[in-house]
PDB file of N, CA and C in Angstrom:
ATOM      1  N   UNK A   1      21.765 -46.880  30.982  1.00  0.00           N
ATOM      2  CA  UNK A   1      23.052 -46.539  30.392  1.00  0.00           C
ATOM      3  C   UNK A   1      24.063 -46.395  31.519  1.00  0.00           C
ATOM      4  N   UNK A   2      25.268 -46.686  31.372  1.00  0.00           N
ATOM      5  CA  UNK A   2      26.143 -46.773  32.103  1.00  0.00           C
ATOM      6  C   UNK A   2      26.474 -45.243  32.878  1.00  0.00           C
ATOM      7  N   UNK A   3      26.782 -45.244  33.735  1.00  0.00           N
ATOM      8  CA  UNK A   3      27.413 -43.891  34.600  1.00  0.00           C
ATOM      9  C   UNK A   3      28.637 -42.870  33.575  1.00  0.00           C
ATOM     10  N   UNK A   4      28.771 -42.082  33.100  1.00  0.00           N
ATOM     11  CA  UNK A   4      29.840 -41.588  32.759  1.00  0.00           C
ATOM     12  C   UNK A   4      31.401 -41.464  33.632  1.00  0.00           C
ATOM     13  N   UNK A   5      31.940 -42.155  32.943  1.00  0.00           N
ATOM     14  CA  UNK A   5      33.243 -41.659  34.016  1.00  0.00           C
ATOM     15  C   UNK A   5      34.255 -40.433  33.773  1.00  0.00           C
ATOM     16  N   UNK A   6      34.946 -39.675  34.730  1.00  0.00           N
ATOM     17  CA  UNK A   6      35.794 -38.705  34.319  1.00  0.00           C
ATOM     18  C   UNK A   6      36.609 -38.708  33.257  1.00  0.00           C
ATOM     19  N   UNK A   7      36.783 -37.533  32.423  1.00  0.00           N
ATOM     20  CA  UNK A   7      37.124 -37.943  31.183  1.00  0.00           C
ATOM     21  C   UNK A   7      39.015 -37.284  31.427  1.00  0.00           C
ATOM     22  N   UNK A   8      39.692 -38.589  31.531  1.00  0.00           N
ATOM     23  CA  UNK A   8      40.658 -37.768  31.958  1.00  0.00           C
ATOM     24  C   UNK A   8      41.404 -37.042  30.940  1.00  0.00           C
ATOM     25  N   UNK A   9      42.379 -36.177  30.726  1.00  0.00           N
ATOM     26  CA  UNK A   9      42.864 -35.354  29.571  1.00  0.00           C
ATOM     27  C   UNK A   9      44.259 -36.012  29.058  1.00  0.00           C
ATOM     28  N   UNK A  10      43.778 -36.195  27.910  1.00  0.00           N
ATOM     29  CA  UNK A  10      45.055 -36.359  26.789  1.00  0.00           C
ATOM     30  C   UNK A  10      46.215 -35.305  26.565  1.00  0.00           C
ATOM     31  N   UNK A  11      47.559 -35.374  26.525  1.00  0.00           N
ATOM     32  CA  UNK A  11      48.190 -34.838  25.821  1.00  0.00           C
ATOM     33  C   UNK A  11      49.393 -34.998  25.566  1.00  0.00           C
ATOM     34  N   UNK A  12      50.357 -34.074  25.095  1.00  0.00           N
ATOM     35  CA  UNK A  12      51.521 -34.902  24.373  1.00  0.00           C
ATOM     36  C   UNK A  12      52.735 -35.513  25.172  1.00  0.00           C
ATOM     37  N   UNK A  13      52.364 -35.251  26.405  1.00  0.00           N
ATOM     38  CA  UNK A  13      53.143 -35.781  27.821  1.00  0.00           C
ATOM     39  C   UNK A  13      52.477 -37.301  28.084  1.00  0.00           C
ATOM     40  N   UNK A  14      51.025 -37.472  27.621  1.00  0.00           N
ATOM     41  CA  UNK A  14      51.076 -38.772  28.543  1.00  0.00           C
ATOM     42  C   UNK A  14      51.238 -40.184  27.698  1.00  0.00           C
ATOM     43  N   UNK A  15      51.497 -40.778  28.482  1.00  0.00           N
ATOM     44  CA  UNK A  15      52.174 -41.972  28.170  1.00  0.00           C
ATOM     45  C   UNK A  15      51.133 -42.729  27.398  1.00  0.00           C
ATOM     46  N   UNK A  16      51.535 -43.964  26.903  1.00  0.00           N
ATOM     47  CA  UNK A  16      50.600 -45.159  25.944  1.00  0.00           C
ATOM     48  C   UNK A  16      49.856 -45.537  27.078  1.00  0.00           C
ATOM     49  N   UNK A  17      49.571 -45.727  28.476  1.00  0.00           N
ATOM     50  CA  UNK A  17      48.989 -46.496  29.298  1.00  0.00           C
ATOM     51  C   UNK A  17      48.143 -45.428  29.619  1.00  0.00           C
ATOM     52  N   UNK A  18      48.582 -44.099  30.114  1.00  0.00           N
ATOM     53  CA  UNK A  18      47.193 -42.713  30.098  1.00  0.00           C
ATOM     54  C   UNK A  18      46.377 -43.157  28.611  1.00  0.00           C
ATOM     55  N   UNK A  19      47.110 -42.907  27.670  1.00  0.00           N
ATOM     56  CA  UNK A  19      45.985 -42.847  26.529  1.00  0.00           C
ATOM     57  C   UNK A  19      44.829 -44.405  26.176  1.00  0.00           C
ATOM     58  N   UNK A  20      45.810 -45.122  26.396  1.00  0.00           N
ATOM     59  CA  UNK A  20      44.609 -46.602  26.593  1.00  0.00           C
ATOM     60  C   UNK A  20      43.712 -46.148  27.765  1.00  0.00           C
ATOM     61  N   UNK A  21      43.911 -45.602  28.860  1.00  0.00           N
ATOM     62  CA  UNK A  21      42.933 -45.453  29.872  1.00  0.00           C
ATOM     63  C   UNK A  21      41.897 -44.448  29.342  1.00  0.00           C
ATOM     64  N   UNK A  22      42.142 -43.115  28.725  1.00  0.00           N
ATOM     65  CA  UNK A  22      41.552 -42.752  28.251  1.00  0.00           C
ATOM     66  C   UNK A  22      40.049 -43.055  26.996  1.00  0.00           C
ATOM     67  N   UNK A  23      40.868 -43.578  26.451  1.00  0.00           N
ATOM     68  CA  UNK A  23      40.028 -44.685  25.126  1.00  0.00           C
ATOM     69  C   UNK A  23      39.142 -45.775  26.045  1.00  0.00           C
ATOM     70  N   UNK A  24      39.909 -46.536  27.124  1.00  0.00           N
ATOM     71  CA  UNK A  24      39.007 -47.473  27.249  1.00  0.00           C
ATOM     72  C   UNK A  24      37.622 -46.904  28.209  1.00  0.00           C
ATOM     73  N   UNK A  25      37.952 -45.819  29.024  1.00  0.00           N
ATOM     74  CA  UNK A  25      36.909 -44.769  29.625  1.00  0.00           C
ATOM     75  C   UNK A  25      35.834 -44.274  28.394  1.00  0.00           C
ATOM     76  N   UNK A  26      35.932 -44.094  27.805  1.00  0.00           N
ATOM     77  CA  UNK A  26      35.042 -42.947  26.765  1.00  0.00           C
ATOM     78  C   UNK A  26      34.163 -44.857  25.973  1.00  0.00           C
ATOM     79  N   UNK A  27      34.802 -45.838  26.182  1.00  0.00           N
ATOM     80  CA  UNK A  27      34.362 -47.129  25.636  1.00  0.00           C
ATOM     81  C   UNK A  27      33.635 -47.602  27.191  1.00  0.00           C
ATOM     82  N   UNK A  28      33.898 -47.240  28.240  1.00  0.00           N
ATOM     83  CA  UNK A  28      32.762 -47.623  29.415  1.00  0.00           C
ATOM     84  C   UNK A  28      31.957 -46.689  29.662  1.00  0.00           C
ATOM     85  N   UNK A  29      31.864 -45.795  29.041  1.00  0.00           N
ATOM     86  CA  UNK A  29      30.727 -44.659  29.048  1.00  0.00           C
ATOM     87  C   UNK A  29      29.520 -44.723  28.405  1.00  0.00           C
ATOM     88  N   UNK A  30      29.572 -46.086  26.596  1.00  0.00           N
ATOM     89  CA  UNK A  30      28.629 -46.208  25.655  1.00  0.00           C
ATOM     90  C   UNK A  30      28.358 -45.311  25.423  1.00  0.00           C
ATOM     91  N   UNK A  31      29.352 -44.103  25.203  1.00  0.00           N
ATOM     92  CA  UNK A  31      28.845 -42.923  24.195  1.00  0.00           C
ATOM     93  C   UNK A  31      29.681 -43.376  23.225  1.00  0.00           C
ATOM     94  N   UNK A  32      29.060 -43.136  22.237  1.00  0.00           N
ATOM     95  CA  UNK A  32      29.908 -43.139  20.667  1.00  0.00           C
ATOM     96  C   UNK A  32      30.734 -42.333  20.360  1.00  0.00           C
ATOM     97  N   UNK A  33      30.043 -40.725  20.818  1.00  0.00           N
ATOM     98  CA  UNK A  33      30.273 -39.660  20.545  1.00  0.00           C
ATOM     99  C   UNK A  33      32.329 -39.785  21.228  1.00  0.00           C
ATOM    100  N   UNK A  34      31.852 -39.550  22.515  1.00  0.00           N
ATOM    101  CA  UNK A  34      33.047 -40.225  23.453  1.00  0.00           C
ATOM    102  C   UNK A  34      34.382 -40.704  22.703  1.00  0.00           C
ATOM    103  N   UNK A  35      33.812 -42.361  22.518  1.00  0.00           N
ATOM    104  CA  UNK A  35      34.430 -43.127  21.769  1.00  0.00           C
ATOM    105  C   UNK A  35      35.616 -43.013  20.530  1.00  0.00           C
ATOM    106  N   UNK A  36      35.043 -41.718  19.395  1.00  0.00           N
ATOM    107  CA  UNK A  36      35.170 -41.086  18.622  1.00  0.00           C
ATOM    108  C   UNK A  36      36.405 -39.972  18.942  1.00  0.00           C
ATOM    109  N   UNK A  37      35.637 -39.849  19.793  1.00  0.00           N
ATOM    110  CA  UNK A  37      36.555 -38.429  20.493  1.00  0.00           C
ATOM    111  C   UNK A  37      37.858 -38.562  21.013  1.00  0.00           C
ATOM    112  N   UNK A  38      37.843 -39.476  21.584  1.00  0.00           N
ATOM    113  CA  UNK A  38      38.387 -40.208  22.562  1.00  0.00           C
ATOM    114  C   UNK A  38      40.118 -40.450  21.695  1.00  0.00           C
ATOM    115  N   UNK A  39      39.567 -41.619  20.285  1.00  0.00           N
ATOM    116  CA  UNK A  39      40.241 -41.830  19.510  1.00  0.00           C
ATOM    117  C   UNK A  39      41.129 -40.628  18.125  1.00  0.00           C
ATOM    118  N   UNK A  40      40.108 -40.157  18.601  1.00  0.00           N
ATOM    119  CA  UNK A  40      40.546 -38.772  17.154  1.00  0.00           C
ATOM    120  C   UNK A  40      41.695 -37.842  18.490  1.00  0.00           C
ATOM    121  N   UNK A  41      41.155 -37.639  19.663  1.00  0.00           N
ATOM    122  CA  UNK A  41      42.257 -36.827  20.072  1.00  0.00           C
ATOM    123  C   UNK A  41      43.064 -37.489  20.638  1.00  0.00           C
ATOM    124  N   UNK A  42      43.528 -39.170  20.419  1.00  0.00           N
ATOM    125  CA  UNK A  42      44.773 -39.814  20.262  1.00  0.00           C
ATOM    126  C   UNK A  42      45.514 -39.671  19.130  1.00  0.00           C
ATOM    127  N   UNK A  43      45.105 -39.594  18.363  1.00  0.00           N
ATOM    128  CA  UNK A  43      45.469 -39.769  16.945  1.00  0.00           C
ATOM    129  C   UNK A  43      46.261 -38.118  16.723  1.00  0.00           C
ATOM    130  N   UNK A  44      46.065 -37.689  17.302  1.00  0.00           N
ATOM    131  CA  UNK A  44      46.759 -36.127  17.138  1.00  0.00           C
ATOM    132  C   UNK A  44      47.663 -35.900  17.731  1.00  0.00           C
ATOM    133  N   UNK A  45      47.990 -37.161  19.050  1.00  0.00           N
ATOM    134  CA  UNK A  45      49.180 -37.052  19.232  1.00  0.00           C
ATOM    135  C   UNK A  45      49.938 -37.932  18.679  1.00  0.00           C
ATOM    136  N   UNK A  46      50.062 -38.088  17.975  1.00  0.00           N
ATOM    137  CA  UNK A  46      50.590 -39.298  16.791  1.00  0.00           C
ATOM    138  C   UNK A  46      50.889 -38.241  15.318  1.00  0.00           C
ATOM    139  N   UNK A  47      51.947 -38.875  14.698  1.00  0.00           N
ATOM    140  CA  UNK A  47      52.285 -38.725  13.216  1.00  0.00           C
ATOM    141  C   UNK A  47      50.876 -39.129  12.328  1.00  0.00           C
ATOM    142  N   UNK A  48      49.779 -38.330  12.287  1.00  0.00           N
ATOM    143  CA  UNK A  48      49.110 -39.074  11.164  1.00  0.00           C
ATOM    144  C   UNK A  48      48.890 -39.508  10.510  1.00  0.00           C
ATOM    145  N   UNK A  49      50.650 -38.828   9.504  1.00  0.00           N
ATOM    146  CA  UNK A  49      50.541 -39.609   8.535  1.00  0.00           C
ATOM    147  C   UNK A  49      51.073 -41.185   8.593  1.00  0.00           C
ATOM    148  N   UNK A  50      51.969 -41.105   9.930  1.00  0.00           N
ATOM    149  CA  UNK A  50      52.271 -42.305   9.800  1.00  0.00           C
ATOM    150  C   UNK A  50      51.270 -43.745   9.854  1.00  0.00           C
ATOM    151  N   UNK A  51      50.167 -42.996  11.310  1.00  0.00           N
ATOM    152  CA  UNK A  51      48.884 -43.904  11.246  1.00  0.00           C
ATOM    153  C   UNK A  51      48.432 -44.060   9.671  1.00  0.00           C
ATOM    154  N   UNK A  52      48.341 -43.208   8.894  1.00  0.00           N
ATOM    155  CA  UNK A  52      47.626 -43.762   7.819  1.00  0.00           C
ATOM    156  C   UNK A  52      48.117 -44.790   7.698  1.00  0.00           C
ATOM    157  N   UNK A  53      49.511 -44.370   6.720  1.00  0.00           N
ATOM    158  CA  UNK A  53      50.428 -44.985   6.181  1.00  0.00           C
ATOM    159  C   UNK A  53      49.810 -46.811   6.776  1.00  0.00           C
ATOM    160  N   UNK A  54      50.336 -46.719   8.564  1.00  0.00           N
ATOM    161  CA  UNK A  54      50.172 -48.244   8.539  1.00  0.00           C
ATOM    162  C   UNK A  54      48.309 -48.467   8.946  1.00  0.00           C
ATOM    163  N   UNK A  55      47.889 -47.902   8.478  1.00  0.00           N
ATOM    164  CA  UNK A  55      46.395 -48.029   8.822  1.00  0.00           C
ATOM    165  C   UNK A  55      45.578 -48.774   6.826  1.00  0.00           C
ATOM    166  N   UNK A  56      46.891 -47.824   6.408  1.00  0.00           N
ATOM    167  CA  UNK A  56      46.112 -48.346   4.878  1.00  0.00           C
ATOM    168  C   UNK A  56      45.567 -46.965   4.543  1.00  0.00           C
ATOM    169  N   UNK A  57      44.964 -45.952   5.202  1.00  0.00           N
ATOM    170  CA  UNK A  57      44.067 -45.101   5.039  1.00  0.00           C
ATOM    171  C   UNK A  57      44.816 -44.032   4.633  1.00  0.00           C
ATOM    172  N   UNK A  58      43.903 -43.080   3.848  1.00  0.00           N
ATOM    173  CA  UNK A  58      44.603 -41.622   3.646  1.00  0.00           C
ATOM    174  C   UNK A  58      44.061 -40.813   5.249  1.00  0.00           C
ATOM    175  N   UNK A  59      45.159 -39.552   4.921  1.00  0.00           N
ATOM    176  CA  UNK A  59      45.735 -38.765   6.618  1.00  0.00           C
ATOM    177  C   UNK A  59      44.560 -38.434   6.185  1.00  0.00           C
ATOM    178  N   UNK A  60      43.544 -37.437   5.021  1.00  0.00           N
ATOM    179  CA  UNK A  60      42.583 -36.342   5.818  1.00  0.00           C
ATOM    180  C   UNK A  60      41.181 -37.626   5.627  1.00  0.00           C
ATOM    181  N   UNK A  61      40.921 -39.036   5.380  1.00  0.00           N
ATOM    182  CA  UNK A  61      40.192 -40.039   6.067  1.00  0.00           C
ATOM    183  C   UNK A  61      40.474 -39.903   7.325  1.00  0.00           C
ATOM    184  N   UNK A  62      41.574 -40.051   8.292  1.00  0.00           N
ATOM    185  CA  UNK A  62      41.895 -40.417   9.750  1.00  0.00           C
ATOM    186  C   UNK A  62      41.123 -39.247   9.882  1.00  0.00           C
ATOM    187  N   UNK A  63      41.611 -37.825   9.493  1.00  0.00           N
ATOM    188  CA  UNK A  63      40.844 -36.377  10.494  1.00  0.00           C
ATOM    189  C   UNK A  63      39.370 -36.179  10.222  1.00  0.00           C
ATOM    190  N   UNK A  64      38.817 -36.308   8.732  1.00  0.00           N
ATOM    191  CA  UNK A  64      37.173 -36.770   8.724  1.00  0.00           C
ATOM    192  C   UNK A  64      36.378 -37.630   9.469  1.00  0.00           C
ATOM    193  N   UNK A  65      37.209 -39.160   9.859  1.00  0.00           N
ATOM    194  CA  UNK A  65      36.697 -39.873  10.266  1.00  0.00           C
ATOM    195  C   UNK A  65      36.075 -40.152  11.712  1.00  0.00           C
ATOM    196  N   UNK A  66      37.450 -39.002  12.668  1.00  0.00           N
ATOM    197  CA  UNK A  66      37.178 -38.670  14.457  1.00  0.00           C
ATOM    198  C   UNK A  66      37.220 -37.383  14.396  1.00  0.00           C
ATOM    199  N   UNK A  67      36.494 -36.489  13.669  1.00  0.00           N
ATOM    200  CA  UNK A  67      36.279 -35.063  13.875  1.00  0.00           C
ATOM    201  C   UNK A  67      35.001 -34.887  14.798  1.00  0.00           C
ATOM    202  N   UNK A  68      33.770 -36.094  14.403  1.00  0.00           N
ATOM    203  CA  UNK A  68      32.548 -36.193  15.004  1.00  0.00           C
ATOM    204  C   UNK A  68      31.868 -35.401  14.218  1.00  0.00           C
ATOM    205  N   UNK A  69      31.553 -35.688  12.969  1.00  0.00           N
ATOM    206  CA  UNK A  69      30.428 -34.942  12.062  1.00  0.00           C
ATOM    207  C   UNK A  69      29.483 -36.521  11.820  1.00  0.00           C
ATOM    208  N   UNK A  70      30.558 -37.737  11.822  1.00  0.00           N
ATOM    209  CA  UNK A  70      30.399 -38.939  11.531  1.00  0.00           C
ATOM    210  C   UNK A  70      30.950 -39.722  12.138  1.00  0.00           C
ATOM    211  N   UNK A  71      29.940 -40.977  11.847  1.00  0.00           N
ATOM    212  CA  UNK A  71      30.718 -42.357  12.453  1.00  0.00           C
ATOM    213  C   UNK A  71      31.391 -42.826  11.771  1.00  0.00           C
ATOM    214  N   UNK A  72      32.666 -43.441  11.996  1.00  0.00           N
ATOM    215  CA  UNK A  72      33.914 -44.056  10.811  1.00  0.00           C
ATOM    216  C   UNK A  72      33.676 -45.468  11.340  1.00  0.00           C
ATOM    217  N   UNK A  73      33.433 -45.931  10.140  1.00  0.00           N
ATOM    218  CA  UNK A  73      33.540 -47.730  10.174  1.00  0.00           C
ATOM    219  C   UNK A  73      33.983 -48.377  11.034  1.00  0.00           C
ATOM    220  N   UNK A  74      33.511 -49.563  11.420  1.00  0.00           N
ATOM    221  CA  UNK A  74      34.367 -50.238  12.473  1.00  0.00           C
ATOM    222  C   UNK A  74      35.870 -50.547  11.799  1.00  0.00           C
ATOM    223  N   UNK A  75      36.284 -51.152  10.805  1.00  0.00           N
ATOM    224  CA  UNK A  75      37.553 -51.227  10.069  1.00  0.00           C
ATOM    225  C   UNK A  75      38.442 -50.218  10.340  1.00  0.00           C
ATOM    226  N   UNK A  76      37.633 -48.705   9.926  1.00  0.00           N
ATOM    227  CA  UNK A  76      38.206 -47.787  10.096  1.00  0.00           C
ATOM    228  C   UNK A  76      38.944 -47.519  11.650  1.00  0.00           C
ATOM    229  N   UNK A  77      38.100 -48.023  12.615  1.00  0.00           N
ATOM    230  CA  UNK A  77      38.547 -47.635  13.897  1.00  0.00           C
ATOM    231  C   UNK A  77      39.590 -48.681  14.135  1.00  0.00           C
ATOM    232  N   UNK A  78      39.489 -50.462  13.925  1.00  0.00           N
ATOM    233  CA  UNK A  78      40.476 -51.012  14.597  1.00  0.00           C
ATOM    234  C   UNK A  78      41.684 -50.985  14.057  1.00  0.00           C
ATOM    235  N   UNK A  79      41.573 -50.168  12.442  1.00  0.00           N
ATOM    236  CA  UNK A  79      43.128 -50.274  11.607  1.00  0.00           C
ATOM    237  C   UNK A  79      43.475 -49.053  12.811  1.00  0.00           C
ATOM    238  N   UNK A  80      42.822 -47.995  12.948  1.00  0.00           N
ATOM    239  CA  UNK A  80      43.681 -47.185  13.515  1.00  0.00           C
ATOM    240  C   UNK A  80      44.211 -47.127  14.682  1.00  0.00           C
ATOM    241  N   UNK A  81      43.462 -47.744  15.319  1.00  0.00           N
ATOM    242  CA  UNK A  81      43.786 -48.417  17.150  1.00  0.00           C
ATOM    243  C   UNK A  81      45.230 -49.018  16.873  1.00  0.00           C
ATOM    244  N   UNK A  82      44.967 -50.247  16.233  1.00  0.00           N
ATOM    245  CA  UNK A  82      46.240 -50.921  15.373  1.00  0.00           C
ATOM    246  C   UNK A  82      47.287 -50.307  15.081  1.00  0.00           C
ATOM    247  N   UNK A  83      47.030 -49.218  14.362  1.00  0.00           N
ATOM    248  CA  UNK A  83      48.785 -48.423  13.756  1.00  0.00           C
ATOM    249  C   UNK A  83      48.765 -47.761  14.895  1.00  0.00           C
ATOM    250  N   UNK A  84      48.352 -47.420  15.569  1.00  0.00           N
ATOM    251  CA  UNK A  84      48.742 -46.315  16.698  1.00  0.00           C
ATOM    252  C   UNK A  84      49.265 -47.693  18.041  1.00  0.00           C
ATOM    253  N   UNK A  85      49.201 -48.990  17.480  1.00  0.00           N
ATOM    254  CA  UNK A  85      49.670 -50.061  18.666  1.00  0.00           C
ATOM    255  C   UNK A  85      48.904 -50.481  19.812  1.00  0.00           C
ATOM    256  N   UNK A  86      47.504 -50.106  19.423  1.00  0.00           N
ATOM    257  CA  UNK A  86      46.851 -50.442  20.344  1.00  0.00           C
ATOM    258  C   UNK A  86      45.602 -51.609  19.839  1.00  0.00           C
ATOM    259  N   UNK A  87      44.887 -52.410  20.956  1.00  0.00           N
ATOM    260  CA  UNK A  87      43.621 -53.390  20.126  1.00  0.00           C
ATOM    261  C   UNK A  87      42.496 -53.375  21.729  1.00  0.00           C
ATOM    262  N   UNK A  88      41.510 -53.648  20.651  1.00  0.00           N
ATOM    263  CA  UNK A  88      39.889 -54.315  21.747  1.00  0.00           C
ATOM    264  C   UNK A  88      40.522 -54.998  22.357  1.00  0.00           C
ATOM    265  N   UNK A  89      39.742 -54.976  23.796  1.00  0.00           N
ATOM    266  CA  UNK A  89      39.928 -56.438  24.239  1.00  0.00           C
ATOM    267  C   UNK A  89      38.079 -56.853  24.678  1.00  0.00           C
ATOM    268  N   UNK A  90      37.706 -57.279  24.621  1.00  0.00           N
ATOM    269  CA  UNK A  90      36.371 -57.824  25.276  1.00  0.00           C
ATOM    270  C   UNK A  90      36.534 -58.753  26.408  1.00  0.00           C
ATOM    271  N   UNK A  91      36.232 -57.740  27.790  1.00  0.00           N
ATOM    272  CA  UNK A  91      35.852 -58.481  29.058  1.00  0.00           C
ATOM    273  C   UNK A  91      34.442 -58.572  29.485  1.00  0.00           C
ATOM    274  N   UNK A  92      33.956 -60.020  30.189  1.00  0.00           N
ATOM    275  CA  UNK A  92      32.477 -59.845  30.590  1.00  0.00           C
ATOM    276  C   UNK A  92      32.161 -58.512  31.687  1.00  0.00           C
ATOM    277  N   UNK A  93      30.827 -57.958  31.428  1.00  0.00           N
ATOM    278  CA  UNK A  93      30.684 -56.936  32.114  1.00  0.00           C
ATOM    279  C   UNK A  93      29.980 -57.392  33.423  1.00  0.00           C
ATOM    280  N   UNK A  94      30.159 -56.596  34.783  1.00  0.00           N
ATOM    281  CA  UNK A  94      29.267 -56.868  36.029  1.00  0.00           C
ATOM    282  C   UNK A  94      27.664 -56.746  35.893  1.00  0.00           C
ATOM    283  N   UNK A  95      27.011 -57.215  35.910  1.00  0.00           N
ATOM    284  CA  UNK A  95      25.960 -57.375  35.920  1.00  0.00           C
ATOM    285  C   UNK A  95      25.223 -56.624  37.117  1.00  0.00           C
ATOM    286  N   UNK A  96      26.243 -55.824  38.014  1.00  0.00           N
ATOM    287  CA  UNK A  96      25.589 -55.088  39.139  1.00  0.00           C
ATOM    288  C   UNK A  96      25.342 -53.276  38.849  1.00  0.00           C
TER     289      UNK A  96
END
């Protein structure tokens, strides 16, 4: 399993490029848990309802879904990446 990297801290000061760094860290870690986390405490700095709104989803789906009791669908995760303006990207990994 991959090394964990520092998990750097979210909040309502940092910019769209902190919070992609954030997300994409907790996604080079292969924790789920992470992953989850990662995304749910983006999402809080955000209008929720507005993510729903353009996610399709109802607001207390978004807070059930990255609370971490559960895993939320993959759908579930890229609509919300999406309304919040963000997407995957898939790069090959080092093999070292």
């Amino acid at each position: 399993m991959p090394e964990k990297p520092d998990k750097p801290i979210m909040s309502p000061e940092s910019s769209r490029s902190e919070i992609a760094e954030c997300i994409n860290n907790a996604f080079k870690s292969a924790d789920i848990v992470a992953i989850y986390q990662a995304i749910g405490d983006a999402t809080r700095l955000h209008n929720v309802s507005d993510i729903a709104k353009k996610a399709n989803l109802g607001r207390t789906s978004i807070y059930r879904a990255f609370r971490g009791r559960q895993s939320p669908n993959f759908l579930t995760v890229l609509s919300v990446l999406d309304a919040m303006g963000f997407q995957l990207s898939i790069t090959v990994a080092s093999l070292i």
